[in-house]
PDB file of N, CA and C in Angstrom:
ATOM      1  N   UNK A   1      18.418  -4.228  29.770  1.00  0.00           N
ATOM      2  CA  UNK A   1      18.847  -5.572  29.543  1.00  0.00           C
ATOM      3  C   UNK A   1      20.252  -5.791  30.091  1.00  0.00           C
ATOM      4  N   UNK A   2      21.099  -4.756  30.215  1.00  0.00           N
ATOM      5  CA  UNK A   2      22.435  -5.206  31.015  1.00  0.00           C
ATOM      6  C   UNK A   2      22.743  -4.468  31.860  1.00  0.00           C
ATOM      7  N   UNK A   3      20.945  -3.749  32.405  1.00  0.00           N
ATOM      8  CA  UNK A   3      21.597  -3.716  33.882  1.00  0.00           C
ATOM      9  C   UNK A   3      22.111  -4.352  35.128  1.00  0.00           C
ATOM     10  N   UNK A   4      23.084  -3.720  35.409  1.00  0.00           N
ATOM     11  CA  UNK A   4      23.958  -4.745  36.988  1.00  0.00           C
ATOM     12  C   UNK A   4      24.095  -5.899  35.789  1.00  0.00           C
ATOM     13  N   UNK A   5      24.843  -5.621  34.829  1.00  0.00           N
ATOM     14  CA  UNK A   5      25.640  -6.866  34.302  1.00  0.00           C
ATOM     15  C   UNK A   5      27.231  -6.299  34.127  1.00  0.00           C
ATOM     16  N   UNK A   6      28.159  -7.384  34.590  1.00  0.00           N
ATOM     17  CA  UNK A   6      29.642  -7.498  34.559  1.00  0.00           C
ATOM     18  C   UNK A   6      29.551  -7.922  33.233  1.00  0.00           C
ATOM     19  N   UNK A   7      30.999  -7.215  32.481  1.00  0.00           N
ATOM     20  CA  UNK A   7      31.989  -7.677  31.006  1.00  0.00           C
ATOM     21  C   UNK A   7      30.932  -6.924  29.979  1.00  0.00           C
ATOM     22  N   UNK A   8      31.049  -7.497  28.635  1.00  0.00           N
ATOM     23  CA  UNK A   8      31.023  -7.453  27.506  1.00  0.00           C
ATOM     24  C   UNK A   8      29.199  -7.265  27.327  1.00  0.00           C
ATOM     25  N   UNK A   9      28.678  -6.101  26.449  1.00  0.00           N
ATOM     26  CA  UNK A   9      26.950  -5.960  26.510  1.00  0.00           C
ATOM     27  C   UNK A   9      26.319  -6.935  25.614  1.00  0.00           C
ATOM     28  N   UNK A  10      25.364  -7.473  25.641  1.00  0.00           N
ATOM     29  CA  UNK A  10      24.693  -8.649  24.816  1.00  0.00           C
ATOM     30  C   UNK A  10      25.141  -8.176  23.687  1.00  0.00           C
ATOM     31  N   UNK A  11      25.165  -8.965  22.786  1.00  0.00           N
ATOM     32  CA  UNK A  11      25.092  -8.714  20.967  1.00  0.00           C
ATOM     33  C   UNK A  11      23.680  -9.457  20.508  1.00  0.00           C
ATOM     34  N   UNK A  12      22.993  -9.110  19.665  1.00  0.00           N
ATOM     35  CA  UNK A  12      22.173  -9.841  18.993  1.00  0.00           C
ATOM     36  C   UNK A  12      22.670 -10.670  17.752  1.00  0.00           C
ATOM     37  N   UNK A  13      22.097 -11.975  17.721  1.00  0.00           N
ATOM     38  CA  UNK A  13      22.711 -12.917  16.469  1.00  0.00           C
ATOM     39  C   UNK A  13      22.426 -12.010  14.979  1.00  0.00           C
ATOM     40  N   UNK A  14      23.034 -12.174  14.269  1.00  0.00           N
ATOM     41  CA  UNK A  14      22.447 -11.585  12.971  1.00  0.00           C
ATOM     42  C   UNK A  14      21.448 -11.841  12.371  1.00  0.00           C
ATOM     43  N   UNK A  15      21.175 -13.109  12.166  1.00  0.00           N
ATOM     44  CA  UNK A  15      19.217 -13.445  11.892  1.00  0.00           C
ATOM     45  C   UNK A  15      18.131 -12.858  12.368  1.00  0.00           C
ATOM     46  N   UNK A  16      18.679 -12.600  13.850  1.00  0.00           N
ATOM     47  CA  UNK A  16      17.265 -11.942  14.504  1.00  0.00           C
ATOM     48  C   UNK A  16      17.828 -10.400  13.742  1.00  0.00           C
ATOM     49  N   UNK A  17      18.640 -10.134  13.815  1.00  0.00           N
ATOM     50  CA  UNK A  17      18.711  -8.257  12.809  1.00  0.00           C
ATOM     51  C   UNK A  17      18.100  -8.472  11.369  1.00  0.00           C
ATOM     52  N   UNK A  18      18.422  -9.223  11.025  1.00  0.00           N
ATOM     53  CA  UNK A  18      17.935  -9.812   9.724  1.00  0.00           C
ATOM     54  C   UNK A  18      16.253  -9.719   9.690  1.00  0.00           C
ATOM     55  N   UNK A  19      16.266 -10.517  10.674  1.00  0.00           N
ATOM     56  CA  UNK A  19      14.566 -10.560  10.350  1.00  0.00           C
ATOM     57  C   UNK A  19      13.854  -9.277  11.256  1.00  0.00           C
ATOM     58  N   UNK A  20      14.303  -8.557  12.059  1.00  0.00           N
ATOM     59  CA  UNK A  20      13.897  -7.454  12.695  1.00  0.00           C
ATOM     60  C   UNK A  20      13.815  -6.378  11.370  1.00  0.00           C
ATOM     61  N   UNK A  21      14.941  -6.621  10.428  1.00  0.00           N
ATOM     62  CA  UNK A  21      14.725  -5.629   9.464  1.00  0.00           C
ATOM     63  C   UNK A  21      13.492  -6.043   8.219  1.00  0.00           C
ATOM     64  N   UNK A  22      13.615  -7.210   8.265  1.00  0.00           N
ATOM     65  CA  UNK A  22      12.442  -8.231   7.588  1.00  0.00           C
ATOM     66  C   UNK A  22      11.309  -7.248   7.534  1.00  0.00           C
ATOM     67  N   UNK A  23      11.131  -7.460   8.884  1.00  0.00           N
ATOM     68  CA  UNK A  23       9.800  -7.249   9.451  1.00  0.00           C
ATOM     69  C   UNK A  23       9.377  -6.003   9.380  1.00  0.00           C
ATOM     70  N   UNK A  24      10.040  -4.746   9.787  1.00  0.00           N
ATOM     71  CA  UNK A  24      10.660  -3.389   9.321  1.00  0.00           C
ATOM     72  C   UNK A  24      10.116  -3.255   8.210  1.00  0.00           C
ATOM     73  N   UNK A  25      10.519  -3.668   7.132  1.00  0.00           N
ATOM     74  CA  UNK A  25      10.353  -3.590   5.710  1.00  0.00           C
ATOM     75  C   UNK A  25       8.788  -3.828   5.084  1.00  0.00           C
ATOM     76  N   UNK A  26       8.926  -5.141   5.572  1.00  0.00           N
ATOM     77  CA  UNK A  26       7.478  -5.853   5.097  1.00  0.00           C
ATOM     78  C   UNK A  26       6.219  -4.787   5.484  1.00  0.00           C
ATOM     79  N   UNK A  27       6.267  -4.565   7.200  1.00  0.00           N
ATOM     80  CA  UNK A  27       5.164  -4.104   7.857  1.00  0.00           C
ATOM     81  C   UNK A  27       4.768  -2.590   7.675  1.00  0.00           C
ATOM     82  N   UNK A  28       6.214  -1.759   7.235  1.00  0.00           N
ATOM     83  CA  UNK A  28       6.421  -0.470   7.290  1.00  0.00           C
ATOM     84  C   UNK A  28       6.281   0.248   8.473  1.00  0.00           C
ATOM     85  N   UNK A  29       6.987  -0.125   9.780  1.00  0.00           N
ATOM     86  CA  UNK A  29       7.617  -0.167  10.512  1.00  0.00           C
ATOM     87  C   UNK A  29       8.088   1.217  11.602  1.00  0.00           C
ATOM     88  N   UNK A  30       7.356   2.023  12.139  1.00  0.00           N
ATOM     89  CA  UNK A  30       8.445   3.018  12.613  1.00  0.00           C
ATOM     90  C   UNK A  30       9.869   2.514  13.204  1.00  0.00           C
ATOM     91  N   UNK A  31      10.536   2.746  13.286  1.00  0.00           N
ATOM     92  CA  UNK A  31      11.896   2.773  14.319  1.00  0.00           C
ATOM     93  C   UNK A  31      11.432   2.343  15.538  1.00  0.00           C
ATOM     94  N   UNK A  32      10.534   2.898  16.486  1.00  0.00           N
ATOM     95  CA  UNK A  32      10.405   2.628  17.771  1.00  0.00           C
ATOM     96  C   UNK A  32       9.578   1.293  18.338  1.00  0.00           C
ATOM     97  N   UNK A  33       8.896   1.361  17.318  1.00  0.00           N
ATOM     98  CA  UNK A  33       7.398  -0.067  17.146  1.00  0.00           C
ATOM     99  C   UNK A  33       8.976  -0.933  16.991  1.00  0.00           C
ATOM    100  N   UNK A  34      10.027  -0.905  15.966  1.00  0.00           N
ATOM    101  CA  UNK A  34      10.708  -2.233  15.658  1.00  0.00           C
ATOM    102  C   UNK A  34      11.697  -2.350  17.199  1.00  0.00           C
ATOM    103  N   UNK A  35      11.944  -1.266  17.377  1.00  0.00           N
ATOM    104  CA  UNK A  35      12.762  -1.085  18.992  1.00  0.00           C
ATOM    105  C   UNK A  35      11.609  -1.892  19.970  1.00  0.00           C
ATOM    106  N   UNK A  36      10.390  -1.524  20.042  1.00  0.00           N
ATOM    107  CA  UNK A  36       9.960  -2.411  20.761  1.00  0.00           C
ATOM    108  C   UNK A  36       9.432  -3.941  20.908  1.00  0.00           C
ATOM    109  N   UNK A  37       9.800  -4.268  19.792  1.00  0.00           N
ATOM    110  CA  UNK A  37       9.637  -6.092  19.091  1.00  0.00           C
ATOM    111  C   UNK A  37      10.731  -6.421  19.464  1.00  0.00           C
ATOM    112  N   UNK A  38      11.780  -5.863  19.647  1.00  0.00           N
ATOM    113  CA  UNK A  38      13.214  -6.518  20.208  1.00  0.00           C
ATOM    114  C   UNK A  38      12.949  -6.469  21.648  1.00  0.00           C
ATOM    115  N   UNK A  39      13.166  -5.570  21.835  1.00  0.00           N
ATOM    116  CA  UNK A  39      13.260  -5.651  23.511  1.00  0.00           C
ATOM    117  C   UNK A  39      11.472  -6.170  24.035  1.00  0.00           C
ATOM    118  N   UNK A  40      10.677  -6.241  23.545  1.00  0.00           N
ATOM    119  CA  UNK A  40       9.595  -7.566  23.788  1.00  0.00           C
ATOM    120  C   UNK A  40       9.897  -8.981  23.737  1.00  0.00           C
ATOM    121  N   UNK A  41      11.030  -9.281  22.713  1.00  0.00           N
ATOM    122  CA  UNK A  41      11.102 -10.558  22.232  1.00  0.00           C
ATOM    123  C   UNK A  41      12.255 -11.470  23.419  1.00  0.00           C
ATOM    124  N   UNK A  42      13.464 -10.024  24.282  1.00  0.00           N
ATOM    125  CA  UNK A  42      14.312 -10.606  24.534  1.00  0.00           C
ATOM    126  C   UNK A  42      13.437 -10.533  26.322  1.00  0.00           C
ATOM    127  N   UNK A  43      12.373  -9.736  26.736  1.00  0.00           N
ATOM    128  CA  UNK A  43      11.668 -10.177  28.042  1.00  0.00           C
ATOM    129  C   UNK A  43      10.882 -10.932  27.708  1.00  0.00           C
ATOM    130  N   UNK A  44      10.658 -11.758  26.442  1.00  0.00           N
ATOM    131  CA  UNK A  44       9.503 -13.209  26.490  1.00  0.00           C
ATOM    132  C   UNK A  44       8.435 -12.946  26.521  1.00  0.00           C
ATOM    133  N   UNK A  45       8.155 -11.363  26.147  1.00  0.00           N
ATOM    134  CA  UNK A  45       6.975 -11.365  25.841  1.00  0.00           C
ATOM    135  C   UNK A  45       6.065 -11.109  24.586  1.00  0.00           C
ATOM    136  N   UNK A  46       6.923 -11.762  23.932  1.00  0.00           N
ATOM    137  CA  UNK A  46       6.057 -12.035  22.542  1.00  0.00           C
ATOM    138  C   UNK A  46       5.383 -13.250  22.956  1.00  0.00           C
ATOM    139  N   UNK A  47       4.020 -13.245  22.077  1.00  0.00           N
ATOM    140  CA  UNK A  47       3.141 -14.114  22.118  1.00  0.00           C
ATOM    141  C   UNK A  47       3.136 -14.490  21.114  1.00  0.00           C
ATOM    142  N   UNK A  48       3.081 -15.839  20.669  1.00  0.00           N
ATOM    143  CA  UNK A  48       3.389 -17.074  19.737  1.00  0.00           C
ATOM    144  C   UNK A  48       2.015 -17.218  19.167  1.00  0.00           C
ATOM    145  N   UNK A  49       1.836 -16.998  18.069  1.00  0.00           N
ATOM    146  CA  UNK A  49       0.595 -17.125  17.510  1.00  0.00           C
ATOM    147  C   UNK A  49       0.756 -18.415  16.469  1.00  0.00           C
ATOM    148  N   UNK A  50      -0.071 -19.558  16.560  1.00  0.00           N
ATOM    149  CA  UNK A  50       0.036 -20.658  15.501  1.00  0.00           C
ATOM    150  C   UNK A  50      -0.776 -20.604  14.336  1.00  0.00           C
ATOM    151  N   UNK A  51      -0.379 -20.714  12.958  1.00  0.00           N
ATOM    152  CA  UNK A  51      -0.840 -21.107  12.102  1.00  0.00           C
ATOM    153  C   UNK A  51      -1.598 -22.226  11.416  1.00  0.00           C
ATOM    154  N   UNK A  52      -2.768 -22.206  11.449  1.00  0.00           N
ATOM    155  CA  UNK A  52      -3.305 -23.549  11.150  1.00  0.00           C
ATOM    156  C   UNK A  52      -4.147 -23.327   9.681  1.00  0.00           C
ATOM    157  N   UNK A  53      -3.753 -24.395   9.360  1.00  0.00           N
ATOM    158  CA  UNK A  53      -4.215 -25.227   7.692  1.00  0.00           C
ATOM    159  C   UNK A  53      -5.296 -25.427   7.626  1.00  0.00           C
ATOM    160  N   UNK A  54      -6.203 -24.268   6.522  1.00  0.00           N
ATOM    161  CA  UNK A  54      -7.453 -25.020   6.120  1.00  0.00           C
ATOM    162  C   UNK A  54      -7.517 -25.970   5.135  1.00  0.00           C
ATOM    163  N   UNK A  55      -8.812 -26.939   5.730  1.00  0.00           N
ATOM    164  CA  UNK A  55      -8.526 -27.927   5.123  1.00  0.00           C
ATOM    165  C   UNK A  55      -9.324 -27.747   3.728  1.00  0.00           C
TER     166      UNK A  55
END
């Protein structure tokens, strides 16, 4: 993620740590599965799944 990048290395906002640990927690999580939900999330390739209401 910061390769061939000039200055200062990305930071992540704290919400997304927040909920990376969320998720961690909830799912029971290895370390590497949660390493790879980040660095999935920051190449866009998470896939957006919608929730829909039964009626």
């Amino acid at each position: 993620m910061d390769k061939d990048k000039v200055g200062e290395p990305f930071h992540y906002p704290n919400k997304f740590l927040l909920l990376l640990g969320y998720t961690k927690a909830f799912f029971h999580l290895p370390y590497r599965q949660t390493k790879g939900i980040a660095q999935g999330h920051t190449k866009g390739t998470i896939i957006y799944i919608r929730f829909y209401k039964n009626k």
